[in-house]
PDB file of N, CA and C in Angstrom:
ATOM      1  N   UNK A   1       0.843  -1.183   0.000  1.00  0.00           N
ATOM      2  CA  UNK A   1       0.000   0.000   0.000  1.00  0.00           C
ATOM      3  C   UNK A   1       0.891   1.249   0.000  1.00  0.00           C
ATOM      4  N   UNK A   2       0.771   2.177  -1.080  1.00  0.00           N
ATOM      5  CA  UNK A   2       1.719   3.076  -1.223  1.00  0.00           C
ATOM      6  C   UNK A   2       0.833   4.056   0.108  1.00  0.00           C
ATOM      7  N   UNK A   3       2.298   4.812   0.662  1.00  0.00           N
ATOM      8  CA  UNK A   3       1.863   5.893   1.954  1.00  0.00           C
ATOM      9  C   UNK A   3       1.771   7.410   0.993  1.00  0.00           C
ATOM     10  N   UNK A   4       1.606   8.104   2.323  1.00  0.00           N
ATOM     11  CA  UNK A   4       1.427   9.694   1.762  1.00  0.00           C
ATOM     12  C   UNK A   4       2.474  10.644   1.510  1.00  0.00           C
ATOM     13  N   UNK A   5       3.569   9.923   1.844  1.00  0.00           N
ATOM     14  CA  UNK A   5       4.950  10.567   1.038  1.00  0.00           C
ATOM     15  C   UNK A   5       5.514   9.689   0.189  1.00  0.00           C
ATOM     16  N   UNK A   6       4.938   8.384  -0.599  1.00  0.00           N
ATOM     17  CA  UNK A   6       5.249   8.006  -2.033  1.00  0.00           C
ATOM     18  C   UNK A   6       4.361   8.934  -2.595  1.00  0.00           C
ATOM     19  N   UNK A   7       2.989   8.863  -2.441  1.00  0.00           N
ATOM     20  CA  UNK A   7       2.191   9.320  -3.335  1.00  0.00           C
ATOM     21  C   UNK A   7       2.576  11.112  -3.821  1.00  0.00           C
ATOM     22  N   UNK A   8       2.986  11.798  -3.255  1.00  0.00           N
ATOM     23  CA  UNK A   8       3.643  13.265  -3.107  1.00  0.00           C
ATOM     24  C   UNK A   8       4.930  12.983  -3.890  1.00  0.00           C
ATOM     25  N   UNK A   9       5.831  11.822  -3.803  1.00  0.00           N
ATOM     26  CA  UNK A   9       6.553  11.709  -4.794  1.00  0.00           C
ATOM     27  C   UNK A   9       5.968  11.607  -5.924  1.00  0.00           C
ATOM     28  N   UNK A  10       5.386  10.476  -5.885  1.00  0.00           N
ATOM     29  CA  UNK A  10       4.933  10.144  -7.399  1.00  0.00           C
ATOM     30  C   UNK A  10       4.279  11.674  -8.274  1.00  0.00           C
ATOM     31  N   UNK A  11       3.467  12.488  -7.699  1.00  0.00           N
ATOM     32  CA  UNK A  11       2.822  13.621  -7.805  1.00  0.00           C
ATOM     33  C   UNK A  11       3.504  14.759  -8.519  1.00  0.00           C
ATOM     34  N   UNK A  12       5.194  15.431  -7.479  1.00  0.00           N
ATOM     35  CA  UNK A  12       5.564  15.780  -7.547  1.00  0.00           C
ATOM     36  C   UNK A  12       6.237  15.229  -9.204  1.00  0.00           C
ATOM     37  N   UNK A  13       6.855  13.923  -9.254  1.00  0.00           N
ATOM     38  CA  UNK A  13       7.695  13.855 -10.728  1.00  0.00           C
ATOM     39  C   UNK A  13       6.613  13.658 -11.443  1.00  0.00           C
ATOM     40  N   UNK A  14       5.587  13.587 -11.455  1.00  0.00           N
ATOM     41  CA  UNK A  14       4.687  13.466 -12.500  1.00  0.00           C
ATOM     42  C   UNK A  14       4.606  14.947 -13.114  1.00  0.00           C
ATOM     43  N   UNK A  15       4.444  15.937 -12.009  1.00  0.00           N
ATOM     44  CA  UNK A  15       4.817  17.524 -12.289  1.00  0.00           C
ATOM     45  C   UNK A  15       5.854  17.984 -12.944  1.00  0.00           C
ATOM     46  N   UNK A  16       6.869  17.849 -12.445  1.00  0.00           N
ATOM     47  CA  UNK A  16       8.222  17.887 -13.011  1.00  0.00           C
ATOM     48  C   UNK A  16       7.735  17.752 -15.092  1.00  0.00           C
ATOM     49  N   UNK A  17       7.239  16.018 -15.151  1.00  0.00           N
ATOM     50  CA  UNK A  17       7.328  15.933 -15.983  1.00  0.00           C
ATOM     51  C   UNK A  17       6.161  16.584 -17.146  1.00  0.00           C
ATOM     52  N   UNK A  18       5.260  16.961 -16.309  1.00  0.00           N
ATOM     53  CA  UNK A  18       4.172  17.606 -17.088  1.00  0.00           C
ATOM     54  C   UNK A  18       4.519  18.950 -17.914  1.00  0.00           C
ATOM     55  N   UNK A  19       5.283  19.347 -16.770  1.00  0.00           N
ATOM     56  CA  UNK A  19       5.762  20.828 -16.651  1.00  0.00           C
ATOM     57  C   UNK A  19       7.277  21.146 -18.243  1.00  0.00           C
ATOM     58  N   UNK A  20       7.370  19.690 -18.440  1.00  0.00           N
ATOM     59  CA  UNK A  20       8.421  19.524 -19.657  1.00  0.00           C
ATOM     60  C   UNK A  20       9.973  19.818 -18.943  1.00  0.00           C
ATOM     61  N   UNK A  21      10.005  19.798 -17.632  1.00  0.00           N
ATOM     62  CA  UNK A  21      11.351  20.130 -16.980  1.00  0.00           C
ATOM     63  C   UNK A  21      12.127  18.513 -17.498  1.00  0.00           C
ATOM     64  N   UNK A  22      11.696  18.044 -17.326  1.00  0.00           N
ATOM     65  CA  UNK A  22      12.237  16.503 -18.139  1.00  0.00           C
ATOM     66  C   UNK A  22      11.259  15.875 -18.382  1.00  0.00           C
ATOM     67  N   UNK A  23      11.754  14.939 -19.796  1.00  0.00           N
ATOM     68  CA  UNK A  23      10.876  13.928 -20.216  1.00  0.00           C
ATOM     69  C   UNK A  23      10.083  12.480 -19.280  1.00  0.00           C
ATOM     70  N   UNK A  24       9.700  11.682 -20.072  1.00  0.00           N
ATOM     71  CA  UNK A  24       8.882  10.969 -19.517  1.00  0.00           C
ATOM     72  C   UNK A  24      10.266   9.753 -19.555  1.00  0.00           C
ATOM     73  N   UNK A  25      11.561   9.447 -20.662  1.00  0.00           N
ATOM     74  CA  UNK A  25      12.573   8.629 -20.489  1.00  0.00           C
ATOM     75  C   UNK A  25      13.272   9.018 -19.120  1.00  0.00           C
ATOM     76  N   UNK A  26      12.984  10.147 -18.814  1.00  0.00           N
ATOM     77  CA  UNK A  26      13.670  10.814 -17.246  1.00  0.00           C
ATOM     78  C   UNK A  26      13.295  10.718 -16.197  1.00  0.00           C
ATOM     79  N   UNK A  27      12.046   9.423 -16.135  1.00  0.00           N
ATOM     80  CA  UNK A  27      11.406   9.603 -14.495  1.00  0.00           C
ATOM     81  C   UNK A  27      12.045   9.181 -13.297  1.00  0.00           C
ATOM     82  N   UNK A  28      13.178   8.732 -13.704  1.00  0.00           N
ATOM     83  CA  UNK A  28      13.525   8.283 -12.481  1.00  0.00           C
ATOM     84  C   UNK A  28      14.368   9.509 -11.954  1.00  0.00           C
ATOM     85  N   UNK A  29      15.251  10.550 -12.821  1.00  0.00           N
ATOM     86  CA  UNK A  29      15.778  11.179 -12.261  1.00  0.00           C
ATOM     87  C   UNK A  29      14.903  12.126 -11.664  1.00  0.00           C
ATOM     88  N   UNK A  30      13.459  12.364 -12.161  1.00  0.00           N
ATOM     89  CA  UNK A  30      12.137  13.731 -11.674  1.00  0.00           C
ATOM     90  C   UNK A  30      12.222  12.779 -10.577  1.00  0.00           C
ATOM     91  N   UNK A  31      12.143  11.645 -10.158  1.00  0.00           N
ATOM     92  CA  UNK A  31      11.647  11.342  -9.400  1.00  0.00           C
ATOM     93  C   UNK A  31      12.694  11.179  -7.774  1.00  0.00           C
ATOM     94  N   UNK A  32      13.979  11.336  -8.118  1.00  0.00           N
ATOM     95  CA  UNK A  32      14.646  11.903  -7.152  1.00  0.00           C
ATOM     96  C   UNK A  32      15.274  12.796  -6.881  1.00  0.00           C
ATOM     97  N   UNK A  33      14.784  13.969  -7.826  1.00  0.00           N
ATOM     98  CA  UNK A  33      14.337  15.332  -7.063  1.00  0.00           C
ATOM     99  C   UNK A  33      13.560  15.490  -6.506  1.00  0.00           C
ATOM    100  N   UNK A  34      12.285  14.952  -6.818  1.00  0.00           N
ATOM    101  CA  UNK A  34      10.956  14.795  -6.246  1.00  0.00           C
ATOM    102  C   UNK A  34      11.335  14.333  -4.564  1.00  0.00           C
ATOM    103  N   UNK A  35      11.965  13.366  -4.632  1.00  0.00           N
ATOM    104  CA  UNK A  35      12.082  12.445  -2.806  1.00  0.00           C
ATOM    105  C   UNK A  35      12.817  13.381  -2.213  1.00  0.00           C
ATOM    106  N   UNK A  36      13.993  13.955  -2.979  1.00  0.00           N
ATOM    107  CA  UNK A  36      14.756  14.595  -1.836  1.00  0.00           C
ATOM    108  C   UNK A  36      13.895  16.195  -1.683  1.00  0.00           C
ATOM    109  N   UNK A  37      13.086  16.544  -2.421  1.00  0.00           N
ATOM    110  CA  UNK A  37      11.928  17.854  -2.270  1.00  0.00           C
ATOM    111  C   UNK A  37      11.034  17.369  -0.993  1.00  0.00           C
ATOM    112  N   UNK A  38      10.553  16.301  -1.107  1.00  0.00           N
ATOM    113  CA  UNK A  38       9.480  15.873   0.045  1.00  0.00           C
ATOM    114  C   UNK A  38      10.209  15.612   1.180  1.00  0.00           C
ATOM    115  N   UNK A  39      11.198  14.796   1.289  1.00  0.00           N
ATOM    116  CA  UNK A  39      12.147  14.516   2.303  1.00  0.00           C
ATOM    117  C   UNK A  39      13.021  15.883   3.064  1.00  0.00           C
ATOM    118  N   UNK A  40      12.360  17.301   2.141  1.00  0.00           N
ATOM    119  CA  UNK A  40      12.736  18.794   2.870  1.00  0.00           C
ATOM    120  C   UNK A  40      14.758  18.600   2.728  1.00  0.00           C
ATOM    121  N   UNK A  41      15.415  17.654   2.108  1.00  0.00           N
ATOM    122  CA  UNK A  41      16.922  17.913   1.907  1.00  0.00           C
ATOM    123  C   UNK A  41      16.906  19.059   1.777  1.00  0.00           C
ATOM    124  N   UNK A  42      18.420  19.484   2.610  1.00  0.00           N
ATOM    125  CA  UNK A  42      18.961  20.465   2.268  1.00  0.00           C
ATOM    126  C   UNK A  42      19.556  21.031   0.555  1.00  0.00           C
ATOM    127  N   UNK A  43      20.339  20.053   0.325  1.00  0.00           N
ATOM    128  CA  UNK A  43      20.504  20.079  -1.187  1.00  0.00           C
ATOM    129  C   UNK A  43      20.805  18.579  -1.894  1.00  0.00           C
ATOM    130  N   UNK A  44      20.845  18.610  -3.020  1.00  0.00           N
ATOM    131  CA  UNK A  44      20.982  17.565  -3.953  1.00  0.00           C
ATOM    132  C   UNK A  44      22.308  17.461  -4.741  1.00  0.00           C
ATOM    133  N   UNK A  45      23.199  16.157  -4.694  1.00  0.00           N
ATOM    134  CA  UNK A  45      24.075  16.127  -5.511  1.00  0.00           C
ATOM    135  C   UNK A  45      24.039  15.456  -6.213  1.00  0.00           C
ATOM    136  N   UNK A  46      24.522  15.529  -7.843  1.00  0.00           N
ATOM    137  CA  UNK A  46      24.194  14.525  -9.242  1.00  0.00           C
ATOM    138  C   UNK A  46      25.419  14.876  -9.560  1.00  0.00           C
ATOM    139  N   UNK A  47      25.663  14.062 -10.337  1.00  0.00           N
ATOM    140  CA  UNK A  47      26.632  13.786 -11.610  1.00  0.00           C
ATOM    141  C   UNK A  47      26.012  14.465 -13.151  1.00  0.00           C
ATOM    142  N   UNK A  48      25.027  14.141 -12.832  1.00  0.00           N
ATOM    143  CA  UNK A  48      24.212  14.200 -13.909  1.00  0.00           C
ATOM    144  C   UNK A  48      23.590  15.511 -14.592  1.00  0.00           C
ATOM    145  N   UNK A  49      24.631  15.724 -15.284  1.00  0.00           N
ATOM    146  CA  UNK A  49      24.763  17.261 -15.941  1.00  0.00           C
ATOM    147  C   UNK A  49      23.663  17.240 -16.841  1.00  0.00           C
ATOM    148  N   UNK A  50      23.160  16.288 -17.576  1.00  0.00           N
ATOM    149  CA  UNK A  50      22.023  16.342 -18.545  1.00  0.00           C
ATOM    150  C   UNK A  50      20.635  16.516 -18.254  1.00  0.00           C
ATOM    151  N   UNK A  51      20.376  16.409 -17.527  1.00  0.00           N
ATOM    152  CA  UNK A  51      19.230  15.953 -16.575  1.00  0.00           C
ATOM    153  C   UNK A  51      18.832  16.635 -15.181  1.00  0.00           C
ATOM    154  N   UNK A  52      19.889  16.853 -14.380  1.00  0.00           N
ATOM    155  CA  UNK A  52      19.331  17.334 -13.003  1.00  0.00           C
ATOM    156  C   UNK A  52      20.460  18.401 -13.342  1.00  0.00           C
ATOM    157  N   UNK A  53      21.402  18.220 -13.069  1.00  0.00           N
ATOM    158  CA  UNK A  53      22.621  19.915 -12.612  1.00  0.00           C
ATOM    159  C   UNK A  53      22.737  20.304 -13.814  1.00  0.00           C
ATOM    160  N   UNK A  54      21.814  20.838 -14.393  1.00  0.00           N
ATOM    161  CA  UNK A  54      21.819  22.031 -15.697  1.00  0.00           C
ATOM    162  C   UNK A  54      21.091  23.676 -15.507  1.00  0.00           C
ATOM    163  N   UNK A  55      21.447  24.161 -15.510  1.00  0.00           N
ATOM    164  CA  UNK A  55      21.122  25.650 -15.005  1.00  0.00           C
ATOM    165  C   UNK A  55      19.347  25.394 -15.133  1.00  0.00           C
ATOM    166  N   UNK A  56      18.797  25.013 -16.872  1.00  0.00           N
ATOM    167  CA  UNK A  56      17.270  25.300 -17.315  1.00  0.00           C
ATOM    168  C   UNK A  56      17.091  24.165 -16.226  1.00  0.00           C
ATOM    169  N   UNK A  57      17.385  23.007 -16.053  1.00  0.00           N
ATOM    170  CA  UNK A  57      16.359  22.468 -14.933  1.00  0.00           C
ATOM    171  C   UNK A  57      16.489  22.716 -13.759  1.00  0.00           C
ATOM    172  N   UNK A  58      17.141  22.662 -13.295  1.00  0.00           N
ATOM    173  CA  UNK A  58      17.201  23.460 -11.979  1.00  0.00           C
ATOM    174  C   UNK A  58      16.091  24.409 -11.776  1.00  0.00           C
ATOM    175  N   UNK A  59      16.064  25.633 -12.868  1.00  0.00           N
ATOM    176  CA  UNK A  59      15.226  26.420 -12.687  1.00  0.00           C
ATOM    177  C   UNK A  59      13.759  25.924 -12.966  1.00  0.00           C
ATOM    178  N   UNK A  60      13.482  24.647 -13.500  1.00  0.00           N
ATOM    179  CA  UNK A  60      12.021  24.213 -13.609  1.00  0.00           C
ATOM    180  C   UNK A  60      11.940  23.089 -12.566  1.00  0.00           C
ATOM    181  N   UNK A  61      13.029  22.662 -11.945  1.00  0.00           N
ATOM    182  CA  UNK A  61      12.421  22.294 -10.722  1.00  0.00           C
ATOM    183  C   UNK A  61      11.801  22.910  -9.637  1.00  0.00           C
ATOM    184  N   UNK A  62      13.088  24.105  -9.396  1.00  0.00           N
ATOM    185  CA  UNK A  62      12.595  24.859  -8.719  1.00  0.00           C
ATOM    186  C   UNK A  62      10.786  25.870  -8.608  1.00  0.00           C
ATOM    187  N   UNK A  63      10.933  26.107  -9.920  1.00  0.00           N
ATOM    188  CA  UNK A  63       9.920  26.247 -10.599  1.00  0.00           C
ATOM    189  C   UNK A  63       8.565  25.955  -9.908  1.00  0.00           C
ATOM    190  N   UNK A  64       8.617  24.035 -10.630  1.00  0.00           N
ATOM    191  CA  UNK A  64       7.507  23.049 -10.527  1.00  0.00           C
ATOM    192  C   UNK A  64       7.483  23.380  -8.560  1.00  0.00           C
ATOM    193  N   UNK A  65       8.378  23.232  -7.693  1.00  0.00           N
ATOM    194  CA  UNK A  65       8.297  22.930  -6.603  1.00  0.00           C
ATOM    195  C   UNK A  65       7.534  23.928  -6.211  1.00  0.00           C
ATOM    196  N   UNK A  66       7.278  25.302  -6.457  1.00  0.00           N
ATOM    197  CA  UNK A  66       7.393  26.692  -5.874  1.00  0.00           C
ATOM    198  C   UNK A  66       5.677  26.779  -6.571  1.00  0.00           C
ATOM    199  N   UNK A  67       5.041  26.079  -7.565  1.00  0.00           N
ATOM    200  CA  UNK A  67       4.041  26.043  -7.966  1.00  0.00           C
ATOM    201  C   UNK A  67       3.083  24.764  -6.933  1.00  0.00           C
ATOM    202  N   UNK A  68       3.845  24.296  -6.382  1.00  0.00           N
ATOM    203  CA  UNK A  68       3.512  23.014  -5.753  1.00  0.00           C
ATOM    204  C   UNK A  68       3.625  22.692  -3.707  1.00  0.00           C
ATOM    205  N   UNK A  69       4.058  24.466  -3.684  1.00  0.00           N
ATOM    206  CA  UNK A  69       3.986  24.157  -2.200  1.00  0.00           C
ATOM    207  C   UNK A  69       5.404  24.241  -1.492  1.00  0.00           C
ATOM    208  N   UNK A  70       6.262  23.417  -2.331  1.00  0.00           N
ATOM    209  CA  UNK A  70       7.544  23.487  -1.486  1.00  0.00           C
ATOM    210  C   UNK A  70       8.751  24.348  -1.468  1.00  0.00           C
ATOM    211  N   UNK A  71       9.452  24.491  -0.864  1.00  0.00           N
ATOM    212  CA  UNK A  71      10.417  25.036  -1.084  1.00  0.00           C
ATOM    213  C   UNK A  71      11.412  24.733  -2.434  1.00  0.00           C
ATOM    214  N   UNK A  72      11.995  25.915  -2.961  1.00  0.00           N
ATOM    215  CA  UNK A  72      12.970  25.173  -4.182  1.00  0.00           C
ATOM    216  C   UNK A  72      14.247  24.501  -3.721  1.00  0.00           C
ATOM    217  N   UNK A  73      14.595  23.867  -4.988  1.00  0.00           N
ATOM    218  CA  UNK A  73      15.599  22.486  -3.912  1.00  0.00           C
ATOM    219  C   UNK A  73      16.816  23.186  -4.684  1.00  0.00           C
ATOM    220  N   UNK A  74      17.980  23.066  -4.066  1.00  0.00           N
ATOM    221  CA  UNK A  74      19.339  23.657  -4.459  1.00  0.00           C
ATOM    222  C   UNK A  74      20.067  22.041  -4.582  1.00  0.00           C
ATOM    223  N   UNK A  75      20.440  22.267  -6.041  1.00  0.00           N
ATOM    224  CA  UNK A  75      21.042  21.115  -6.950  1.00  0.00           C
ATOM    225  C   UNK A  75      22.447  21.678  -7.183  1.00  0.00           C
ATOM    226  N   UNK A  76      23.370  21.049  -7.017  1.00  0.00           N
ATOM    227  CA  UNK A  76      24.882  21.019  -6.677  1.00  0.00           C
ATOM    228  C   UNK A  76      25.750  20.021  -7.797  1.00  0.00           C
ATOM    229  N   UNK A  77      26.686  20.270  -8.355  1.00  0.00           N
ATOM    230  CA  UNK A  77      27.588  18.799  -8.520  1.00  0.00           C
ATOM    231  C   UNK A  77      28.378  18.686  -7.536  1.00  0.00           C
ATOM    232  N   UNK A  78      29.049  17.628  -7.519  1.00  0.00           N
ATOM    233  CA  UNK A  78      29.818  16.997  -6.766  1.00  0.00           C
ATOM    234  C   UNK A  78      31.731  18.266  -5.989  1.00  0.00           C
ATOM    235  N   UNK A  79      31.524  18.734  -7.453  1.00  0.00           N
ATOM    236  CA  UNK A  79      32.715  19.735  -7.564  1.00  0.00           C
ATOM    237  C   UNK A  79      32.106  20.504  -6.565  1.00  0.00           C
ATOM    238  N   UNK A  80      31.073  21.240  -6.601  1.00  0.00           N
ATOM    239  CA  UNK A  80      30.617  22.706  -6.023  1.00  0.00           C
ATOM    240  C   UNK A  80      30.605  22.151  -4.365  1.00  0.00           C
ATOM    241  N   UNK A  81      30.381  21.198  -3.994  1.00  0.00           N
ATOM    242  CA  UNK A  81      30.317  20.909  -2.765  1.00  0.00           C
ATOM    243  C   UNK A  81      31.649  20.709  -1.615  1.00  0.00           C
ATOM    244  N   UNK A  82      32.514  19.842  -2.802  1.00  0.00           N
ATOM    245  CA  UNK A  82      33.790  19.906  -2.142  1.00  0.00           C
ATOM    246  C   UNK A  82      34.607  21.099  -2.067  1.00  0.00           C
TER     247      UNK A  82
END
């Protein structure tokens, strides 16, 4: 039985993806922005320059989140942190 913070995930990357911040081949990455958005993280680190740490998504996550209640999530690479 999915709980009430899968379903807010699922919600949230379904947004993400509605919103065209990434495709529908991309749900898994909407979808952990999505967990670490609900889970209130401080920030997010990827590798993944195509997809999550690119300036335009970033800004449509942030975006989608800020249309959706939550706070915007601050996405990092690995470099910027160390």
């Amino acid at each position: 039985m999915p709980t009430r913070q899968s379903n807010e995930i699922e919600q949230l990357r379904d947004a993400y993806m509605s919103a065209g911040v990434v495709g529908p081949s991309c749900a898994e990455d909407a979808e952990h922005i999505a967990s670490a958005t609900v889970a209130d993280v401080d920030f997010a680190v990827s590798w993944n320059f195509k997809h999550i740490v690119h300036i335009e998504k970033i800004d449509g996550f942030q975006g989608v989140n800020l249309l959706h209640g939550y706070p915007p999530i601050r996405i990092f690479s690995p470099r910027e942190v160390i």
